[in-house]
N, C-alpha and C. Protein backbone atom coordinates (compact mmCIF):
# COMPACT_ATOMS: atom_id res chain seq x y z
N UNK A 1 -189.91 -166.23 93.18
CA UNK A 1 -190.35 -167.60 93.34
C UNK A 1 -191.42 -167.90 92.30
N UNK A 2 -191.43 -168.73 91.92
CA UNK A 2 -192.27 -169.88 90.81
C UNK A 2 -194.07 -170.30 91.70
N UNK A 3 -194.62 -169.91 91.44
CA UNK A 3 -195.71 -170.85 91.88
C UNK A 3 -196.81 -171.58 91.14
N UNK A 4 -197.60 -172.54 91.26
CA UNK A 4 -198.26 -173.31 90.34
C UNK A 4 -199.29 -172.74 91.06
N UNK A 5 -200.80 -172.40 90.52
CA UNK A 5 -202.15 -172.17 90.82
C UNK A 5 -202.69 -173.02 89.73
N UNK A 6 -203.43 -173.75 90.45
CA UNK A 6 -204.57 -174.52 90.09
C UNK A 6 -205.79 -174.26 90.55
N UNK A 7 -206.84 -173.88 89.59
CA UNK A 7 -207.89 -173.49 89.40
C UNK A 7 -209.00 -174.59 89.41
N UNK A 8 -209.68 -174.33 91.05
CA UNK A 8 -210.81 -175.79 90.55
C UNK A 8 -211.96 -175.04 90.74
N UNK A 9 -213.21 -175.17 89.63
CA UNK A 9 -213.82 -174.49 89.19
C UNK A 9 -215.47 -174.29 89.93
N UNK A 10 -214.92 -175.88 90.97
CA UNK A 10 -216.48 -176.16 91.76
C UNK A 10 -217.85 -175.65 91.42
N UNK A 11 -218.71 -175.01 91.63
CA UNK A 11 -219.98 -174.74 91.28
C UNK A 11 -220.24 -173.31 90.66
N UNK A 12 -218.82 -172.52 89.87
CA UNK A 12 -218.81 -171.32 88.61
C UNK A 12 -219.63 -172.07 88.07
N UNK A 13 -219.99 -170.94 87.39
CA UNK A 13 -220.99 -171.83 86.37
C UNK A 13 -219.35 -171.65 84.66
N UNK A 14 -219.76 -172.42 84.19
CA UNK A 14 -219.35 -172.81 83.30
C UNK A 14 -219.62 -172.70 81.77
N UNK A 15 -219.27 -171.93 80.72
CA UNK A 15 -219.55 -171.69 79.06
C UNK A 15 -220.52 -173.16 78.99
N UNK A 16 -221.35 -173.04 78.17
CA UNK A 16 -222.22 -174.13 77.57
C UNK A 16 -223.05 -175.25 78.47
N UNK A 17 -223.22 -174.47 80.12
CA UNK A 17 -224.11 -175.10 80.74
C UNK A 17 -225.37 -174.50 81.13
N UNK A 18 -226.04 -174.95 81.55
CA UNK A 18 -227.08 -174.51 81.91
C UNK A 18 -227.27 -173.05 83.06
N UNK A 19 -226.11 -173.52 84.03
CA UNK A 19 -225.78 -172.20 85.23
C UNK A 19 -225.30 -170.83 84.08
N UNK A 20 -224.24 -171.53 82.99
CA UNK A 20 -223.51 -170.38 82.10
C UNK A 20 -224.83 -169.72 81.80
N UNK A 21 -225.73 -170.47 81.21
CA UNK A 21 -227.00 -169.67 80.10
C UNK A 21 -227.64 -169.31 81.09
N UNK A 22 -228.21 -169.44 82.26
CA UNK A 22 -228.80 -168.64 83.47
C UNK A 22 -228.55 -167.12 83.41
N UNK A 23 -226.66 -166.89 83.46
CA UNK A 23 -226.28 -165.37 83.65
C UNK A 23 -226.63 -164.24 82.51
N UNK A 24 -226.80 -163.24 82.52
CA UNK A 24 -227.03 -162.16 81.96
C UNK A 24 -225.67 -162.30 80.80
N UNK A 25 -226.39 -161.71 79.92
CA UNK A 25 -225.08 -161.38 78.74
C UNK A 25 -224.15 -160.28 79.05
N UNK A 26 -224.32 -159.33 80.16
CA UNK A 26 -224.03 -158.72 81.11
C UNK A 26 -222.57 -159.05 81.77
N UNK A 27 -223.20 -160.06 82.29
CA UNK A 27 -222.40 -161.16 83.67
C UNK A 27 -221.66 -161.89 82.85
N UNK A 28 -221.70 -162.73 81.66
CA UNK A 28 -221.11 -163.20 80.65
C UNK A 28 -219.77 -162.64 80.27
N UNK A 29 -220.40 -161.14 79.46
CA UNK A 29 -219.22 -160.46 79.35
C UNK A 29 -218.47 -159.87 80.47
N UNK A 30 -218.92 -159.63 81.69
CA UNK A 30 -218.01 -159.27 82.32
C UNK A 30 -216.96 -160.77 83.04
N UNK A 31 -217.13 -161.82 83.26
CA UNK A 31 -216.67 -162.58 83.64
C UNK A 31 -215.16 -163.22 82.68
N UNK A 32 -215.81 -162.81 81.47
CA UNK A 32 -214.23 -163.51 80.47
C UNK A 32 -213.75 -161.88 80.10
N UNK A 33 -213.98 -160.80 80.87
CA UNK A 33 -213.32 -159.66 80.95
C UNK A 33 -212.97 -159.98 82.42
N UNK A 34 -212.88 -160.34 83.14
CA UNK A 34 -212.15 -160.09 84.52
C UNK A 34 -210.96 -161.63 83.71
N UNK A 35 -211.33 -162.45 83.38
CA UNK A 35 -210.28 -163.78 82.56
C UNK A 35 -209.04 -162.45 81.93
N UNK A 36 -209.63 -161.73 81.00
CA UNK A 36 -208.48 -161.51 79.90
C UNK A 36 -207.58 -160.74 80.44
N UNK A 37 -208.48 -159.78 82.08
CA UNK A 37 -207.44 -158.93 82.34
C UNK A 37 -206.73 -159.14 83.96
N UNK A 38 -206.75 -160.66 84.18
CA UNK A 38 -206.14 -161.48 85.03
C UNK A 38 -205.08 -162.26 84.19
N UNK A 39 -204.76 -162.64 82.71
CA UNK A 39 -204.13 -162.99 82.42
C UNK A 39 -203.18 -162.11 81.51
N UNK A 40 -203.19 -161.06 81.19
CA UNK A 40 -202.19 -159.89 81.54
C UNK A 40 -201.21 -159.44 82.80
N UNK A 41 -201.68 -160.34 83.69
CA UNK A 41 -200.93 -160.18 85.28
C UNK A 41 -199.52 -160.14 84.88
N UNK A 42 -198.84 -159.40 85.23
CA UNK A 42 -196.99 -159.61 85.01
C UNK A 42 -196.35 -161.10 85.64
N UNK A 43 -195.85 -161.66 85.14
CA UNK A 43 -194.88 -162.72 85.30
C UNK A 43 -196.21 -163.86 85.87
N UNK A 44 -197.40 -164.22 84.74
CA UNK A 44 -198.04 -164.97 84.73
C UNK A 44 -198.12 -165.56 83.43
N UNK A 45 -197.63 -167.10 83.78
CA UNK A 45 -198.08 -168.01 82.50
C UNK A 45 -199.02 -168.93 82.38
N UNK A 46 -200.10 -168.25 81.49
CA UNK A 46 -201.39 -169.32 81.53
C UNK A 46 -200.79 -170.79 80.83
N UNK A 47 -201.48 -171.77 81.81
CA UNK A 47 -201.54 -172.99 81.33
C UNK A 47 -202.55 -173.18 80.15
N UNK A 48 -202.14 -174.91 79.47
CA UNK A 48 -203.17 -174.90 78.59
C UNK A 48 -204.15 -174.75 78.99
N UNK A 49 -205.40 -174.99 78.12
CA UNK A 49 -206.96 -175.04 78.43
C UNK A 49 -206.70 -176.85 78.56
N UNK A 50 -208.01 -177.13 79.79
CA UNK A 50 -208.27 -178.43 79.77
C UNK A 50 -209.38 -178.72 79.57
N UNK A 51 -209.47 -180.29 79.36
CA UNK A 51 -210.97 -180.13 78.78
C UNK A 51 -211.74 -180.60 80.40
N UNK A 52 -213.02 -180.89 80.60
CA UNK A 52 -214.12 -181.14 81.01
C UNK A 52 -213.50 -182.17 82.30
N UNK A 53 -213.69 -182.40 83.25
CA UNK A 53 -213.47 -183.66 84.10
C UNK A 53 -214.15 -184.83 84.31
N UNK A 54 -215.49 -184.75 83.19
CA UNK A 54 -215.84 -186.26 82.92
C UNK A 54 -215.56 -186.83 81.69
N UNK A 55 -214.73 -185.90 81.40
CA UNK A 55 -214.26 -186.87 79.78
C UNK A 55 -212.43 -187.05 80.15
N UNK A 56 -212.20 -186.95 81.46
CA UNK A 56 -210.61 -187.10 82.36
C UNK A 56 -210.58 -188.64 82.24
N UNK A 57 -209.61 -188.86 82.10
CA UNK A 57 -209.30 -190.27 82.53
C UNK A 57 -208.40 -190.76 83.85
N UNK A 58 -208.40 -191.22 84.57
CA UNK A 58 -207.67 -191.37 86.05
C UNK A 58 -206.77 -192.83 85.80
N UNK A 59 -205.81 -192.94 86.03
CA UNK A 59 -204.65 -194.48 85.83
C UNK A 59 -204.19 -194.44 87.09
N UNK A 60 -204.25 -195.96 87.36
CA UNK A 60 -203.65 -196.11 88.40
C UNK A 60 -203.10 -197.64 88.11
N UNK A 61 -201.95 -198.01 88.55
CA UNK A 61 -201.78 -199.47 88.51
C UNK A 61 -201.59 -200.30 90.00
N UNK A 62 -202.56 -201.56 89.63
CA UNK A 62 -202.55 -202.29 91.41
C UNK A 62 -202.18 -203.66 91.03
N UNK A 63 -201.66 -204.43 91.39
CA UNK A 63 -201.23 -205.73 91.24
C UNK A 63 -200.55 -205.61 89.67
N UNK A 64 -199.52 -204.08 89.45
CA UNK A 64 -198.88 -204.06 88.27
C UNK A 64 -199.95 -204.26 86.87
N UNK A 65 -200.78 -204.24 86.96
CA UNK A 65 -201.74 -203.59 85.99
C UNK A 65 -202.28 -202.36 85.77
N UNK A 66 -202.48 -201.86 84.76
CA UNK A 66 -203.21 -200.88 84.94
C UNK A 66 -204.30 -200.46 84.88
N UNK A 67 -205.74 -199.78 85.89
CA UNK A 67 -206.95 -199.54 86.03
C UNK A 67 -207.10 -198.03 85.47
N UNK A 68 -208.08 -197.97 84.80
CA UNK A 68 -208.23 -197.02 84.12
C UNK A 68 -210.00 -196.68 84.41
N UNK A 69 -209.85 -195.14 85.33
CA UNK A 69 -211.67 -194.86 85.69
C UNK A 69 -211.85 -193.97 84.31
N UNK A 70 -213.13 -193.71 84.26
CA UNK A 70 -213.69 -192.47 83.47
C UNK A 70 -213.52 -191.26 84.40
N UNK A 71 -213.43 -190.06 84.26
CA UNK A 71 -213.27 -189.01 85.42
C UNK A 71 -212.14 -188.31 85.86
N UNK A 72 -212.13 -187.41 87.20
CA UNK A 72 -210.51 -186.95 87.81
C UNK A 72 -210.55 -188.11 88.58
N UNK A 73 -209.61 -188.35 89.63
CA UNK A 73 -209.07 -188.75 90.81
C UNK A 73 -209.61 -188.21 91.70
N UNK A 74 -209.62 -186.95 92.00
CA UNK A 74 -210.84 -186.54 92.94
C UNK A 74 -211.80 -185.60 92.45
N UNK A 75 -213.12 -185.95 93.54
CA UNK A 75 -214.32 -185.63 93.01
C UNK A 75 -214.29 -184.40 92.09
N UNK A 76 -213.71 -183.53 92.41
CA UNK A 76 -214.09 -182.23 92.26
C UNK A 76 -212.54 -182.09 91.67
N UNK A 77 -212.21 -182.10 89.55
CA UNK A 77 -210.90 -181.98 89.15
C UNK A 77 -210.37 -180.63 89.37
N UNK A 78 -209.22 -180.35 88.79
CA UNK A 78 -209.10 -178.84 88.54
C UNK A 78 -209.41 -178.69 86.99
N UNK A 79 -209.77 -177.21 86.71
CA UNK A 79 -210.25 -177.04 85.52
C UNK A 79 -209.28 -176.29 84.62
N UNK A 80 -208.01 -175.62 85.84
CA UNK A 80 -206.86 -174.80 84.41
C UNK A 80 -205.89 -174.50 85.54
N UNK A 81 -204.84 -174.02 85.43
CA UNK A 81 -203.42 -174.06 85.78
C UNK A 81 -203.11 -172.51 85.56
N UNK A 82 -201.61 -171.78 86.06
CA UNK A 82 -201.45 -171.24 85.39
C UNK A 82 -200.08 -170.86 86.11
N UNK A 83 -198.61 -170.61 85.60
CA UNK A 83 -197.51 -170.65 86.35
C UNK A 83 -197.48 -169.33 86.88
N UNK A 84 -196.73 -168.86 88.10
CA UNK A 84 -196.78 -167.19 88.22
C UNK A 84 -195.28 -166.84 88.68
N UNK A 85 -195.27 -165.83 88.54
CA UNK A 85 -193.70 -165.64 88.66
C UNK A 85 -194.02 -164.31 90.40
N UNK A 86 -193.69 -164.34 91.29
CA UNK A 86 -194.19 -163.82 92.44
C UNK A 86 -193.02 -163.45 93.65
N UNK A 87 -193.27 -162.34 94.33
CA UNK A 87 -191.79 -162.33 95.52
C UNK A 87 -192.06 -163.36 96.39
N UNK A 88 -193.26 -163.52 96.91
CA UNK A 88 -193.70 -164.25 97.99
C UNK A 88 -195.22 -164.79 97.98
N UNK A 89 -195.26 -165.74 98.89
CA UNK A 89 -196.54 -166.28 99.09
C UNK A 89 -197.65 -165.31 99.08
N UNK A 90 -197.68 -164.08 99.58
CA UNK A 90 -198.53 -162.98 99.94
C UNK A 90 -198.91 -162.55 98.63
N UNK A 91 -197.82 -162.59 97.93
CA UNK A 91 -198.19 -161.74 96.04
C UNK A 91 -198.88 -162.77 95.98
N UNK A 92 -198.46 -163.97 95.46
CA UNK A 92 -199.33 -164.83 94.64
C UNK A 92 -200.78 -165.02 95.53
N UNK A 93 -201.20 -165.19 96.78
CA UNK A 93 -202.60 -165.14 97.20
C UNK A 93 -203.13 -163.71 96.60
N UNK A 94 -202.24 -162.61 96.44
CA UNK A 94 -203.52 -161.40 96.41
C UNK A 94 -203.89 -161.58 94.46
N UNK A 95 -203.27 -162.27 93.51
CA UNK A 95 -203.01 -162.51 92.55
C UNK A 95 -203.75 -163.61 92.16
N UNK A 96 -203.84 -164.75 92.95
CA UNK A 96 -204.78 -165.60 92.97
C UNK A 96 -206.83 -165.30 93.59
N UNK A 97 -206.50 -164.41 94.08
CA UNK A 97 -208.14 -163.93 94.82
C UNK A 97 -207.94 -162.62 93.73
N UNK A 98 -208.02 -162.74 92.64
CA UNK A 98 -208.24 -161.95 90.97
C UNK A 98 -209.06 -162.54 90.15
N UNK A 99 -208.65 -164.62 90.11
CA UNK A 99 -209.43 -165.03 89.27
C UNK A 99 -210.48 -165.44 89.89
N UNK A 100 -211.39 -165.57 88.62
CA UNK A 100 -212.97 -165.17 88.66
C UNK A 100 -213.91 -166.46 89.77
N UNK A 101 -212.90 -167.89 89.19
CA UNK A 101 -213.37 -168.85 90.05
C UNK A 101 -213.52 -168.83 91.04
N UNK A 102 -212.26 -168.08 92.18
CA UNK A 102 -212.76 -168.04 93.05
C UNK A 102 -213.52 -167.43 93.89
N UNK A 103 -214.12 -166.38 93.51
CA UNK A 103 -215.58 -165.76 93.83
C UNK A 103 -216.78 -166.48 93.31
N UNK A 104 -216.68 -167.13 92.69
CA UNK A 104 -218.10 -167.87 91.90
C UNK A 104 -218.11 -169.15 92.03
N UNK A 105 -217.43 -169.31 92.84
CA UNK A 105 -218.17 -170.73 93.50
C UNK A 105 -216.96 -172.16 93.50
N UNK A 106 -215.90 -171.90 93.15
CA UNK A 106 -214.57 -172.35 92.90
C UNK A 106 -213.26 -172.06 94.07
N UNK A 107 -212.08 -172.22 93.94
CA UNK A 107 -211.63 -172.21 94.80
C UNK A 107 -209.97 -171.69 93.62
N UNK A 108 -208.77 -171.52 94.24
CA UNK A 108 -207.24 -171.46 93.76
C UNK A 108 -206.70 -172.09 94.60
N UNK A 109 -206.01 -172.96 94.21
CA UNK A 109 -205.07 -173.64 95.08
C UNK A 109 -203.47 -173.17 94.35
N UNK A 110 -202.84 -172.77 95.46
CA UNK A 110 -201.64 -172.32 95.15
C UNK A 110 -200.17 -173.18 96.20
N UNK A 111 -199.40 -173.57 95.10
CA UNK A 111 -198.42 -174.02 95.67
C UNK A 111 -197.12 -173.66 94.76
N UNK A 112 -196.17 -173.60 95.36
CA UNK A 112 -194.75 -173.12 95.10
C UNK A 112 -193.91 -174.57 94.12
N UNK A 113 -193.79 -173.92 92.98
CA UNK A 113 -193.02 -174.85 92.11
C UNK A 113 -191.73 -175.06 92.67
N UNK A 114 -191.17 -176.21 92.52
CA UNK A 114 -190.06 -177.02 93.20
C UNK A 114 -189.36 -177.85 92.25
N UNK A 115 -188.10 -177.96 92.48
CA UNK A 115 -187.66 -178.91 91.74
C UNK A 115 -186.70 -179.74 92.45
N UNK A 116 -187.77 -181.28 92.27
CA UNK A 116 -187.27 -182.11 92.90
C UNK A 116 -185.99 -183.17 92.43
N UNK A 117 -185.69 -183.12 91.25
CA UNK A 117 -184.47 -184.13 91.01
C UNK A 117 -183.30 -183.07 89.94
């Protein structure tokens, strides 16, 4: 089975913020070493990189126009994707509680790719 994980990054700290420059060069390197060797996972395809969720744009159209916010859609966007190739729901959770977000303050949301038409 196919599953989509989406990575929302909630309060990780983040490359080039202030929480990022807090951690040890230590914690630094070990954090995009637990990244490189979570994305070696077998029958995992990293999504692109996205950028930032206040430079997101959100569309929606109401009275057949279209409204356009600055931002995600909801508060809190996702920050990266990544497809997995898995037997069951059980693989992909123990596969998903690997990446780093979700120990540091983030979350994985995992759902089963489908094809609807």
């Amino acid at each position: 089975m196919k599953f989509v994980l989406l990575i929302y990054q909630g309060y990780s700290p983040l490359p080039g913020t202030k929480e990022w420059n807090a951690l040890s060069n230590e914690e630094q390197k070990a954090i995009y070493a637990d990244y490189a060797e979570f994305n070696k996972t077998a029958g995992l395809v990293s999504g692109l990189p996205l950028g930032l969720p206040n430079v997101a744009k959100t569309v929606q159209v109401r009275n057949g126009k279209p409204e356009v916010k600055t931002g995600t859609y909801m508060p809190e966007g996702v920050g990266g994707y990544c497809i997995l190739e898995a037997d069951n729901i059980e693989a992909a959770v123990a596969v998903a509680s690997r990446i780093p977000a979700a120990r540091l303050g983030g979350a994985i949301e995992i759902r089963p790719a489908e094809q609807y038409w």
